[in-house]
Protein backbone atom coordinates (compact mmCIF):
# COMPACT_ATOMS: atom_id res chain seq x y z
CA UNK A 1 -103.93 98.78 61.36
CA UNK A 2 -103.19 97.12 58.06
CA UNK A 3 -100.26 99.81 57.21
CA UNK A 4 -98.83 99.30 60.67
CA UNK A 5 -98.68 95.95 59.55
CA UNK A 6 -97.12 96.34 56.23
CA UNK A 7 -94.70 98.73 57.97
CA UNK A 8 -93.49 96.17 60.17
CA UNK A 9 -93.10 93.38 58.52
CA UNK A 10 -91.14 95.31 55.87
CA UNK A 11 -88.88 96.64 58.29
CA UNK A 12 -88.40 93.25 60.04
CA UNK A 13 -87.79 91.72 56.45
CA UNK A 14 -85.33 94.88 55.30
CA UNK A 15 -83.42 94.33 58.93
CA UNK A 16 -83.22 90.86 58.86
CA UNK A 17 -81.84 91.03 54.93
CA UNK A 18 -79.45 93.95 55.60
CA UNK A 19 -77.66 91.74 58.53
CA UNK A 20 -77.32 88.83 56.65
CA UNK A 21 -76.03 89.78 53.42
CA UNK A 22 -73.47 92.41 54.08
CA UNK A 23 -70.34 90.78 53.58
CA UNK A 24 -72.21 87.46 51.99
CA UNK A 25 -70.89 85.15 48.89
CA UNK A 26 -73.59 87.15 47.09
CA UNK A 27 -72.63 90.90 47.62
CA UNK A 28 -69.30 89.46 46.17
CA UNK A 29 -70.60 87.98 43.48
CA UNK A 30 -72.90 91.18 42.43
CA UNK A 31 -69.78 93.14 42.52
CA UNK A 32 -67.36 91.28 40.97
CA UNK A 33 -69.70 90.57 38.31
CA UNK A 34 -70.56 94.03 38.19
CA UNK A 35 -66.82 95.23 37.68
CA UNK A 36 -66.58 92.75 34.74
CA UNK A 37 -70.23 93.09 32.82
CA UNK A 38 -72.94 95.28 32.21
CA UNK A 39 -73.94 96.42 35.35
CA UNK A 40 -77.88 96.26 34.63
CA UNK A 41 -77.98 92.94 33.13
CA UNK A 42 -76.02 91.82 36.55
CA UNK A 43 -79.04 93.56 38.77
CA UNK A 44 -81.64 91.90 36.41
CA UNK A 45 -80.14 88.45 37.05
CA UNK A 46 -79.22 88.78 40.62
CA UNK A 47 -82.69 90.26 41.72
CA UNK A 48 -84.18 88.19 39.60
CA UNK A 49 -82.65 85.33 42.26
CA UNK A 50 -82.81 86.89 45.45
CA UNK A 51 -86.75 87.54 44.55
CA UNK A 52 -87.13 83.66 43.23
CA UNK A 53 -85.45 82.73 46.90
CA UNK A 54 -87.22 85.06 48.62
CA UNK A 55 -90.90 83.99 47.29
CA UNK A 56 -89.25 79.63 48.10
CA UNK A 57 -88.14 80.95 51.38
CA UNK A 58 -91.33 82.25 52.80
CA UNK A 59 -93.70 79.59 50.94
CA UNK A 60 -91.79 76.98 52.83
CA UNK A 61 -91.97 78.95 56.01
CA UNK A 62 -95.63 79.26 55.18
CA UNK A 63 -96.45 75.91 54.49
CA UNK A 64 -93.90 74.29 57.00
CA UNK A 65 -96.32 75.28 60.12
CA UNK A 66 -99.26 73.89 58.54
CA UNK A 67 -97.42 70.44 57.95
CA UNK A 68 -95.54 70.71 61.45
CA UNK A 69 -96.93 72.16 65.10
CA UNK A 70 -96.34 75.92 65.29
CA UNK A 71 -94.29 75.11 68.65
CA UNK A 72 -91.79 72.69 66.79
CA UNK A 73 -91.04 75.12 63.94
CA UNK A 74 -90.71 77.96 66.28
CA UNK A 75 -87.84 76.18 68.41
CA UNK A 76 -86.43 75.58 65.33
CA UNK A 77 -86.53 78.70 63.92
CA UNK A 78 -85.09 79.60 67.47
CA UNK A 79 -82.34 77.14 67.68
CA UNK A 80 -81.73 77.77 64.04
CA UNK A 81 -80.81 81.75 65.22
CA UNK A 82 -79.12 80.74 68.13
CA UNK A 83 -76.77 78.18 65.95
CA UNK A 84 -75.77 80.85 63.33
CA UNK A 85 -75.08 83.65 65.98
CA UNK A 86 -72.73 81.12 67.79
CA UNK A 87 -71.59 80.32 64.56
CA UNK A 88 -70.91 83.66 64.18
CA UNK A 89 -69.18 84.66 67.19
CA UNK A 90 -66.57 81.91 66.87
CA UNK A 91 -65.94 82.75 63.78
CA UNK A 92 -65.08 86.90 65.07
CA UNK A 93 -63.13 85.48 68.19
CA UNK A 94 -61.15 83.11 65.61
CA UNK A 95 -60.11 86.02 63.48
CA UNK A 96 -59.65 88.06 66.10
CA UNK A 97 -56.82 85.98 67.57
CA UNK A 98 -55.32 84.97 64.37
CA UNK A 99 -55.35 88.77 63.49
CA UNK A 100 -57.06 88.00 60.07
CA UNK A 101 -59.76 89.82 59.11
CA UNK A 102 -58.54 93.37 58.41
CA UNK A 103 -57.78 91.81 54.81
CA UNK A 104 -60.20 90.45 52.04
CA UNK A 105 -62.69 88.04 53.76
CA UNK A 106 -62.63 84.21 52.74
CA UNK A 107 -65.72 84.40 50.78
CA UNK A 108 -64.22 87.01 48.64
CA UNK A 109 -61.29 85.04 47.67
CA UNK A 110 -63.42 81.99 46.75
CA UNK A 111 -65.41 83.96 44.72
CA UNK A 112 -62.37 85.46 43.03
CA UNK A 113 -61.58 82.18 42.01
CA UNK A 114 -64.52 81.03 40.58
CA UNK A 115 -64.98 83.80 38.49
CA UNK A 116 -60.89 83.51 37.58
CA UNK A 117 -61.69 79.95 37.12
CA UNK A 118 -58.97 78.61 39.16
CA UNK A 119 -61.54 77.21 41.12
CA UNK A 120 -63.38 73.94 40.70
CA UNK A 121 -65.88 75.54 38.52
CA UNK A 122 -66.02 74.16 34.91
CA UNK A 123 -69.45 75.46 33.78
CA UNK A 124 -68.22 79.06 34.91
CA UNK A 125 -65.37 78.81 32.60
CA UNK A 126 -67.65 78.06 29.99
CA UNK A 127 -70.08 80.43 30.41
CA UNK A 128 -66.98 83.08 30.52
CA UNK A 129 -66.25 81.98 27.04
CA UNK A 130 -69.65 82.00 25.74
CA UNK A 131 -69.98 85.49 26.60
CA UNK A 132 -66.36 86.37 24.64
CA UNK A 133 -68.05 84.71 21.87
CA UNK A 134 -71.62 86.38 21.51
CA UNK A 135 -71.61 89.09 19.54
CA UNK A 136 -74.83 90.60 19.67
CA UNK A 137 -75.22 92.87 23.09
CA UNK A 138 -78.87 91.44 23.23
CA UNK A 139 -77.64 87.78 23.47
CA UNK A 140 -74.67 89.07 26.00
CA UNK A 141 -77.00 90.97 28.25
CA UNK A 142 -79.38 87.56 28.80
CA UNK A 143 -76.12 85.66 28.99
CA UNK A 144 -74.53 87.80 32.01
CA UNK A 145 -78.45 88.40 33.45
CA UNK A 146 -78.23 84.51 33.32
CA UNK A 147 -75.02 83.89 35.03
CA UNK A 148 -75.65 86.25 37.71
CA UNK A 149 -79.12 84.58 38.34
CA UNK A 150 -77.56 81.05 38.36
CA UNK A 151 -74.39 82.16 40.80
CA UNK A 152 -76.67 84.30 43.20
CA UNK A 153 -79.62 81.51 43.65
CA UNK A 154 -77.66 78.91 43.67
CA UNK A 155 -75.31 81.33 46.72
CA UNK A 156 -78.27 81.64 48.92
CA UNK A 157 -79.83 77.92 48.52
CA UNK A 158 -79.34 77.13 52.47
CA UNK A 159 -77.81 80.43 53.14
CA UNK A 160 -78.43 82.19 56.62
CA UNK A 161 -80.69 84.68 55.10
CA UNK A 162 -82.16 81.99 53.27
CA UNK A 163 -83.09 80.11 56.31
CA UNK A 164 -83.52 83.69 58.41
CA UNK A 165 -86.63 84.41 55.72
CA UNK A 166 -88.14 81.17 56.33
CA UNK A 167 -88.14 81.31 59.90
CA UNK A 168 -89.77 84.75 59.59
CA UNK A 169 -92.54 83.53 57.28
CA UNK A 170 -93.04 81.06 59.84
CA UNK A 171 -93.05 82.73 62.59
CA UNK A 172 -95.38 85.94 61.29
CA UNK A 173 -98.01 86.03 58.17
CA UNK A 174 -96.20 86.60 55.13
């Protein structure tokens, strides 16, 4: 019964994840980073985010029933779903009749500029030129493993499948 268990909730958690990351600020920023850095150090610092969010998104959906009724947080959770999948929708309908879409998404092109730095993003300049400085691989590594970690956490803080994995940890035992 226990496997059965394990089973689900895994494939529940790998379902949810799948659907609401495809396409996300974050696959961007994995691969973009990963076309301009070592390609390990960006997995170490991007998991290294995604598991930090992942272990803040289902103690708060842990703790928030316990501080809240089980009914409130489960309309929210519910209302929470309903909002992004209208959310959603629009957004298909909207770039369906402005015939965008078949192009780079949005997300992509902000992205682009950050890491160009174009974009508003002083610290991301920096942190470009930091790693043009280091010259030990060691020091570069930690520095790109570092960047990665900082741009994908800071990506998912309120993110759909940010809010998607607490309303799961609510709504089930994590």
């Amino acid at each position: 019964a226990e496997l059965g268990t394990l089973r689900e909730a895994f494939s529940n958690s790998f379902l949810m994840i799948l659907v609401t990351e495809l396409g996300d600020k974050t696959f961007f920023i994995a691969a973009l980073l990963a076309m301009r850095h070592d390609r390990l150090s960006v997995f170490f610092g991007a998991a290294g985010a995604l598991a930090a969010m992942t272990a803040l998104s289902a103690t708060i959906g842990l703790v928030l029933p316990k501080v809240m009724p089980r009914k409130y947080t489960h309309w929210a959770a519910v209302g929470l779903f309903v909002y992004f999948g209208a959310k959603l929708l629009l957004e298909a309908l909207q770039m369906l009749r402005s015939g965008s879409g078949s192009g780079p998404s949005e997300e992509l092109e902000e992205v682009e500029q950050c890491g160009s730095g174009s974009g508003p993003s002083e610290e991301l300049e920096e942190v470009e030129q930091t790693l043009k400085e280091d010259s030990s691989k060691q020091k570069k590594f930690w520095s790109v493993a570092a960047q990665a970690l900082t741009l994908t956490f800071l990506a998912e803080w309120g993110d759909r499948s940010q809010i998607s994995t607490i309303a799961l940890a609510a709504a089930k035992d994590p």
